[in-house]
Protein backbone atom coordinates (compact mmCIF):
# COMPACT_ATOMS: atom_id res chain seq x y z
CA UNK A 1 115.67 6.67 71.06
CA UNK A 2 115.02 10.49 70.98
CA UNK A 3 112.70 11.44 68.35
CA UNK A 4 113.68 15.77 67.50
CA UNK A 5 112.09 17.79 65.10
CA UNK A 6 114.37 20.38 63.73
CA UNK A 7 113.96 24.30 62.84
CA UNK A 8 115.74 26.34 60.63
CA UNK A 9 116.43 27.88 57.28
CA UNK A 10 119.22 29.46 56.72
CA UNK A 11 122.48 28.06 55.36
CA UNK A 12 124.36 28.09 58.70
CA UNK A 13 121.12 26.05 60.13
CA UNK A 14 121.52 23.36 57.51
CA UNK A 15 125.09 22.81 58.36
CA UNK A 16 124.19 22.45 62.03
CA UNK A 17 121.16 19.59 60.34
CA UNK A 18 124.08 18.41 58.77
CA UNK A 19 126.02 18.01 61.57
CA UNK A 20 123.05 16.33 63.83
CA UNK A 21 122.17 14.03 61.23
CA UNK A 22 125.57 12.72 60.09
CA UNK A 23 125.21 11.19 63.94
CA UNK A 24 122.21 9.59 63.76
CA UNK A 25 124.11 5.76 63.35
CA UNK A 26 125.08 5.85 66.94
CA UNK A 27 121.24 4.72 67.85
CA UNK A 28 121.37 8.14 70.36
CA UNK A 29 118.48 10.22 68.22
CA UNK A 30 116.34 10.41 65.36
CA UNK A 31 115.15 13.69 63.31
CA UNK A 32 111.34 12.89 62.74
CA UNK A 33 110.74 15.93 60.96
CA UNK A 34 112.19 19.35 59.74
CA UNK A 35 110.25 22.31 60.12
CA UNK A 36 111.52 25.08 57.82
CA UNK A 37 110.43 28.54 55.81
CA UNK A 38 108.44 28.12 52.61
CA UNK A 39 110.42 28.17 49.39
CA UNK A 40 111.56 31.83 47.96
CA UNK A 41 111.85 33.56 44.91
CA UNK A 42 115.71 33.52 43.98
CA UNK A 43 117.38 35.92 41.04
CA UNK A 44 115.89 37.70 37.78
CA UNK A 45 113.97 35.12 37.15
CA UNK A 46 112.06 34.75 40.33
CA UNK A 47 111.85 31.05 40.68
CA UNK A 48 110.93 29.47 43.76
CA UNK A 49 113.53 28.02 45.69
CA UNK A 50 113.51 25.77 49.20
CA UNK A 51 115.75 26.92 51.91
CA UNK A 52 119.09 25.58 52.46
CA UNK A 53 117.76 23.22 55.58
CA UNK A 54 115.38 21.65 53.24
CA UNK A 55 117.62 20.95 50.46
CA UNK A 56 119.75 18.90 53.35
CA UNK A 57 116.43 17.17 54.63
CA UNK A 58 115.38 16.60 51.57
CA UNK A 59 118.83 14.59 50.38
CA UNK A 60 118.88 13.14 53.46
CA UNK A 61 116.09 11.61 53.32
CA UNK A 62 114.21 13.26 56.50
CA UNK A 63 110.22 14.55 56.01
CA UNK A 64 110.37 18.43 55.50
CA UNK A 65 107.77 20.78 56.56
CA UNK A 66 107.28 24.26 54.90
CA UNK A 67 104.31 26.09 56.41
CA UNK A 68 103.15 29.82 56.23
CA UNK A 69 101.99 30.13 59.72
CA UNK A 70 102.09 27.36 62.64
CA UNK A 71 98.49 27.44 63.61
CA UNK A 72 95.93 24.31 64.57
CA UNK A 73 96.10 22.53 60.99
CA UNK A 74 100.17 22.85 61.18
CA UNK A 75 100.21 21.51 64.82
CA UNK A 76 97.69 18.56 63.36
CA UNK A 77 100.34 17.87 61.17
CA UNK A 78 103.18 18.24 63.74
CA UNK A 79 101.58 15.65 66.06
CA UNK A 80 101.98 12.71 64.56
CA UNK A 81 105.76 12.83 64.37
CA UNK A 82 105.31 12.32 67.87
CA UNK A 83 108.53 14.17 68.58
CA UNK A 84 110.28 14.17 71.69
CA UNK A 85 112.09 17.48 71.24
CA UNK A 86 112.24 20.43 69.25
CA UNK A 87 115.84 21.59 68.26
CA UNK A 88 116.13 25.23 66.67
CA UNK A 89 118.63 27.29 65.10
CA UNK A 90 117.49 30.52 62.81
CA UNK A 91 113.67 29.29 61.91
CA UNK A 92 112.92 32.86 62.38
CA UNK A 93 109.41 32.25 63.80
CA UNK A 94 107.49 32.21 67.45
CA UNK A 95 106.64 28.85 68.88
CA UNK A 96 103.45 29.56 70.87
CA UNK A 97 102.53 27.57 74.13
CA UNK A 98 100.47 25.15 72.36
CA UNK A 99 102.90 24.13 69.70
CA UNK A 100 105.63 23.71 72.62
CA UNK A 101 103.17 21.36 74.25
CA UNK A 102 103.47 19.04 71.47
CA UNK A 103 106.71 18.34 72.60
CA UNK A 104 107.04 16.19 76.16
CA UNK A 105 110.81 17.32 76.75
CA UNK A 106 110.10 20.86 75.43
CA UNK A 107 112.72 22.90 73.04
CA UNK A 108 116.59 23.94 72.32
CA UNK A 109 117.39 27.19 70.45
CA UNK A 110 121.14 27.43 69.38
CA UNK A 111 121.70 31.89 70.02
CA UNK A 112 124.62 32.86 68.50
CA UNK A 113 126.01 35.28 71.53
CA UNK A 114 126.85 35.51 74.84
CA UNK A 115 123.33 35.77 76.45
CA UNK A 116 121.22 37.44 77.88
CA UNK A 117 123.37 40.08 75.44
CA UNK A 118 121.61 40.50 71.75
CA UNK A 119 118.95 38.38 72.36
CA UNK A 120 116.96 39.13 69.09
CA UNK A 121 117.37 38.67 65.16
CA UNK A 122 120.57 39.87 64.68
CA UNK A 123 123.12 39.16 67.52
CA UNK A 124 126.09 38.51 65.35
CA UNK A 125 125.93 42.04 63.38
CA UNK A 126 125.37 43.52 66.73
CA UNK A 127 128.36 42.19 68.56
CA UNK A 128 130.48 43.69 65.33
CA UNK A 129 128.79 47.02 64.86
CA UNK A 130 129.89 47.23 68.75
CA UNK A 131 133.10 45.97 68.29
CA UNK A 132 133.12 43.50 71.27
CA UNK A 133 136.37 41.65 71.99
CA UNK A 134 134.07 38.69 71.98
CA UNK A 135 130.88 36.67 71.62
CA UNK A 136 129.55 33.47 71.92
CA UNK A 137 127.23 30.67 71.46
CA UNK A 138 124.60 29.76 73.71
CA UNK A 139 121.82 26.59 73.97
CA UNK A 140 118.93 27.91 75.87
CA UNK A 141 115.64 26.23 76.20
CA UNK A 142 112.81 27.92 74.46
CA UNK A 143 110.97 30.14 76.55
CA UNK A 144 107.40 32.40 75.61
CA UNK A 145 109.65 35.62 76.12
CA UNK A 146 112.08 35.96 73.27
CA UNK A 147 115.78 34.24 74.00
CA UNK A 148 115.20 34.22 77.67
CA UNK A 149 115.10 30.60 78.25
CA UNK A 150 117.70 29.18 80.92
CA UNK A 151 121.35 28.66 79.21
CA UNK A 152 122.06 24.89 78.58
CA UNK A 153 125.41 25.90 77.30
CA UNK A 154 127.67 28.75 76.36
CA UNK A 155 130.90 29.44 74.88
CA UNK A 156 133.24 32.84 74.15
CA UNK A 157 134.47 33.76 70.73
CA UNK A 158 137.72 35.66 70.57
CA UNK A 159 136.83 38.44 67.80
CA UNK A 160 139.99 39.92 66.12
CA UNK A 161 137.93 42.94 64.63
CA UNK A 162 138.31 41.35 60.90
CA UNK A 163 135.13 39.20 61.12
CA UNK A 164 132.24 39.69 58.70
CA UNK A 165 128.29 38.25 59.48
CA UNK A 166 128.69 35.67 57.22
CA UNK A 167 132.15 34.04 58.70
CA UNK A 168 131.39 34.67 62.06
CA UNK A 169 127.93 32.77 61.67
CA UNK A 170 129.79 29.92 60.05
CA UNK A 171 131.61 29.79 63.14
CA UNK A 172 128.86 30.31 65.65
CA UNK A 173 126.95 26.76 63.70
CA UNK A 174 130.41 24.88 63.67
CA UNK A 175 131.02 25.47 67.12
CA UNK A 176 126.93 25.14 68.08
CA UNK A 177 126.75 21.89 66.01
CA UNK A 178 129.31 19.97 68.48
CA UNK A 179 127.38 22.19 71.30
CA UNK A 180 123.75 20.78 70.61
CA UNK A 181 125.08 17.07 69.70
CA UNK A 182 126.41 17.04 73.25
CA UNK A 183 122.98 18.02 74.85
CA UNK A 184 120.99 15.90 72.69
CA UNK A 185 123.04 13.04 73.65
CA UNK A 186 122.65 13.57 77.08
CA UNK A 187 118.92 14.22 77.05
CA UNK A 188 118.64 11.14 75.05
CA UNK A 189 120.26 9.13 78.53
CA UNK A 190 118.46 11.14 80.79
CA UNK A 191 114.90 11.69 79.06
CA UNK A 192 115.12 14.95 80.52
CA UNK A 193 116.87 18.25 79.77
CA UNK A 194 119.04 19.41 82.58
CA UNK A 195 118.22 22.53 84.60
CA UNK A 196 120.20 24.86 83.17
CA UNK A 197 120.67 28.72 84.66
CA UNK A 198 118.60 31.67 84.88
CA UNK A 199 119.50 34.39 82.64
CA UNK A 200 120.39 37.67 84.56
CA UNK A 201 117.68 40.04 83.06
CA UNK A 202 119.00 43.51 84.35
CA UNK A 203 121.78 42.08 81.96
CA UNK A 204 119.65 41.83 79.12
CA UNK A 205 119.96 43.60 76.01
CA UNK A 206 118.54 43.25 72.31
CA UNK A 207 119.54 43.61 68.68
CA UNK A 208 117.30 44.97 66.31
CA UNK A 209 115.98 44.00 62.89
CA UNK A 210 118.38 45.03 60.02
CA UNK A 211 116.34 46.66 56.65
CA UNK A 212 118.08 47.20 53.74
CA UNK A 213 118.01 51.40 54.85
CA UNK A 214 120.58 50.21 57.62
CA UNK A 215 123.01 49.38 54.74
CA UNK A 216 123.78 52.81 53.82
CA UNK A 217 126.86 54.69 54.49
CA UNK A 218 127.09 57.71 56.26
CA UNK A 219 130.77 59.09 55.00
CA UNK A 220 130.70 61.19 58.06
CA UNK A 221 131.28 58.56 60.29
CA UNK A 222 135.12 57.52 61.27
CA UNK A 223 136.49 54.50 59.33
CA UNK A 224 136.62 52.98 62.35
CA UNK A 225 132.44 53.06 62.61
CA UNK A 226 132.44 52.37 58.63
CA UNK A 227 135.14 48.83 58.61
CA UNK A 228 132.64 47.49 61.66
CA UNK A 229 129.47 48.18 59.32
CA UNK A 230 130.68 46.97 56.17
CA UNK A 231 132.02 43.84 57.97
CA UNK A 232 128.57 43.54 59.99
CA UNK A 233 125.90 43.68 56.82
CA UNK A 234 128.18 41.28 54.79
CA UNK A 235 125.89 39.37 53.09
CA UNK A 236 123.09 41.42 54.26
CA UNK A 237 121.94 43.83 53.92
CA UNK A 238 124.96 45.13 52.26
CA UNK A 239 126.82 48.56 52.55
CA UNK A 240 126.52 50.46 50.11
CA UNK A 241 127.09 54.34 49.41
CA UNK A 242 126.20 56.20 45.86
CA UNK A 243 128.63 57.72 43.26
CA UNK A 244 127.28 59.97 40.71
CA UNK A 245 123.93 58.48 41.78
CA UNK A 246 124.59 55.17 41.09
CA UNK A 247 124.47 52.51 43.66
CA UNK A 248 128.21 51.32 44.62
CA UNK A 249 128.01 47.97 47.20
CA UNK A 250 131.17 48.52 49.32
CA UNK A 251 132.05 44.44 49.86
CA UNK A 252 135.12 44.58 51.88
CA UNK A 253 137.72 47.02 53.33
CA UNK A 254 139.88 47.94 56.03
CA UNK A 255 140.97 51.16 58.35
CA UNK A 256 144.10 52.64 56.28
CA UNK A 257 146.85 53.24 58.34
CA UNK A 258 149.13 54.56 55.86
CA UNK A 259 150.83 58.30 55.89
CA UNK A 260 150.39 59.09 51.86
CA UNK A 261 147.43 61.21 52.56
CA UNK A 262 148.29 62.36 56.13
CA UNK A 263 147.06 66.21 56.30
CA UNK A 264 144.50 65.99 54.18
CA UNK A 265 141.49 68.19 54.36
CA UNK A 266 138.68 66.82 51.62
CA UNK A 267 134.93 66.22 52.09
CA UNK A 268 133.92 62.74 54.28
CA UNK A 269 133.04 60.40 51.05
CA UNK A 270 136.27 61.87 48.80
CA UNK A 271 137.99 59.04 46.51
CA UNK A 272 141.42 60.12 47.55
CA UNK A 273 143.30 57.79 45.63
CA UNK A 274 144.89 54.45 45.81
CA UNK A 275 147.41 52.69 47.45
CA UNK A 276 148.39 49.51 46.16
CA UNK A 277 148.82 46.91 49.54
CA UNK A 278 145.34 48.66 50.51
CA UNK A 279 143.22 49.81 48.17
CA UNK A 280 140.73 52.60 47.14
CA UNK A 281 140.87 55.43 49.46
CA UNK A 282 138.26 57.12 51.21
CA UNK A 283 138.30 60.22 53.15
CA UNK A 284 135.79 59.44 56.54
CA UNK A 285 134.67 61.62 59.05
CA UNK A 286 137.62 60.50 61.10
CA UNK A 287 140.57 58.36 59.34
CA UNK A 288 140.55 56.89 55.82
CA UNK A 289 138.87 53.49 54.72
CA UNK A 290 140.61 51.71 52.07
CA UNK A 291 138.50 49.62 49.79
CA UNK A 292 139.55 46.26 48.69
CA UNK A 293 136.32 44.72 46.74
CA UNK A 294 133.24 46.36 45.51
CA UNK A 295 130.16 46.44 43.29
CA UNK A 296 128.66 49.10 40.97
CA UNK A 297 125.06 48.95 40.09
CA UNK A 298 123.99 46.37 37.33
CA UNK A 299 127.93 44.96 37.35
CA UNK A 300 129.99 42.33 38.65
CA UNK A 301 131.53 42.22 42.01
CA UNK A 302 135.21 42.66 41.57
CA UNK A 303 138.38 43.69 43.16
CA UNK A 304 140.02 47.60 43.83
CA UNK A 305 142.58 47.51 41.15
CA UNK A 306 139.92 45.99 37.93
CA UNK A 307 137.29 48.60 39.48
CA UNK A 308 140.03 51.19 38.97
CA UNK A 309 140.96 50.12 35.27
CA UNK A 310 137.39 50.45 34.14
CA UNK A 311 136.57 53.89 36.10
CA UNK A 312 137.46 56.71 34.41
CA UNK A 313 138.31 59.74 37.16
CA UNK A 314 136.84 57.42 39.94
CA UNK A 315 139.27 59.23 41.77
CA UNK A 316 137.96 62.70 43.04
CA UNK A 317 134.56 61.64 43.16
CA UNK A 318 132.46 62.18 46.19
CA UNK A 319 131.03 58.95 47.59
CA UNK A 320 127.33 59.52 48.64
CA UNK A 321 126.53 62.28 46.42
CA UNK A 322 123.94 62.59 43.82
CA UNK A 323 126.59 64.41 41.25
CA UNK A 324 130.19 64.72 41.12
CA UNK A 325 131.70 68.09 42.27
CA UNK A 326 135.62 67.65 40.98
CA UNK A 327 136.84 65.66 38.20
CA UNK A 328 134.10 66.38 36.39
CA UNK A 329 132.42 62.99 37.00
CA UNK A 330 133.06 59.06 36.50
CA UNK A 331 132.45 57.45 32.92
């Protein structure tokens, strides 16, 4: 029987740990071990809180391992699992050459898109900030060089242009779940991992890091620019703009395509009004975004119309500036 140690943290991870352990009855594979971040501070309050893959470990019944750093003392503790192969989706650290040699059939990494495109952090923002037609999942083998690792697997995601992050990650586990069962399973016949191919490296390209910075909106843009972003930092790290130098978290939207405002010649950032199949309206650098759900500071999350009721001369205000210059401000 294979013996895998998994990686991950995030929720999407734990549904793929889900997933791989829900199979475990058919005698193909065992997980020894999950390796995982260390709990976080959640909320207000600031209390510590294990990552989603642990909380699935942990009710399933599987040892969980939470380190800082994966030096010599956590490869000490590693060892003894005596796994036969690492499996990783979103741990969101480097496995060095001597942690990789604890393992005699090496490592998997689930990469949510079409590699060698996006290798990196954030390949599922990327490929919706860019507004690809598609994208994909991919099982490579771990590698020293970041997502380079011969492709296992792959398969294309249609994208309609609505996606966000978060439901476009959802997809990317369900669909890498049913991926990485299928190599496991085979590996666990074999004892080997198959070949796999060679990434084309002149192909290669990267996504960056996202910081919170990357969240803000820049009304200038075209609402075409602006849907992609808001839909690409939902959950994080947000997009949000300022009104009357307040923070205002722009949760969902769409490109208006409407002729109400047709003609009109206001400021990029300009509440223009509302329309009520589409929302708040926002004059762009090119186009009008219509808001559906947002977030002032300090307040609940709610939808266009409630906003509306409880903003007094919303409309008129421009978006992204430090004071109101019409209407004579918001209450």
């Amino acid at each position: 029987m294979l013996r895998i140690l998994y990686a991950g943290s995030p929720e999407q991870s734990a549904v793929v740990l889900e997933h791989l352990s829900s199979h475990e009855a058919e005698g193909k594979y065992h997980i020894v071990g999950v390796l995982t971040n260390p709990p976080s501070c959640k909320g207000r309050s600031g209390k510590l809180c294990p990552t989603p893959v642990q909380a699935v470990a942990e009710m399933r019944g599987i040892p969980v391992f939470a380190p800082e750093h994966l030096g010599s003392h956590e490869r000490d503790v590693i060892e003894p699992l005596h796994a036969d192969l690492l499996v990783c989706f979103a741990y969101g650290r480097i496995f060095g050459p001597k942690f990789m040699a604890l393992f005699p059939l090496g490592g998997i990494n689930l990469h949510p898109s079409l590699l060698p495109r996006y290798r990196g952090c954030a390949p599922v923002p990327a490929a919706i900030l860019n507004r690809d037609s598609e994208t994909g999942v991919s099982v490579q083998k771990i590698a020293q060089k970041m997502d380079s690792g011969n492709i296992l697997r792959q398969i294309k995601i249609p994208l309609s242009g609505t996606e966000t992050a978060s439901s476009l990650l959802d997809e990317s586990a369900r669909i890498g779940a049913g991926l990485l069962y299928d190599i496991i399973s085979q590996a666990a016949v074999e004892k080997v991992l198959p070949e796999g191919s060679v990434q084309d490296e002149s192909s290669a390209s990267y996504s960056k890091m996202l910081c919170r910075e990357d969240g803000i909106i820049n009304w200038k843009s075209s609402a075409v620019e602006l849907d992609a972003k808001i839909r690409a930092f939902w959950p994080w790290p947000g997009a949000c703009t300022v009104v009357n130098g307040i923070q205002l978290k722009i949760l969902s939207c769409s490109i208006y395509t409407g002729d109400s405002f047709c003609g009109t010649e206001k400021m990029p950032g300009t509440v223009l009004g509302t329309e009520k199949n589409s929302g708040i309206l926002v004059q762009t650098g090119d186009g009008i975004l219509a808001i559906s759900r947002l977030q002032l500071q300090a307040k609940k999350a709610v939808f266009w119309k409630d906003f509306i009721n409880g903003a007094h001369n919303f409309v008129g205000c421009v978006l992204g500036s430090a004071t109101n210059t019409e209407n004579g401000g918001m209450v």
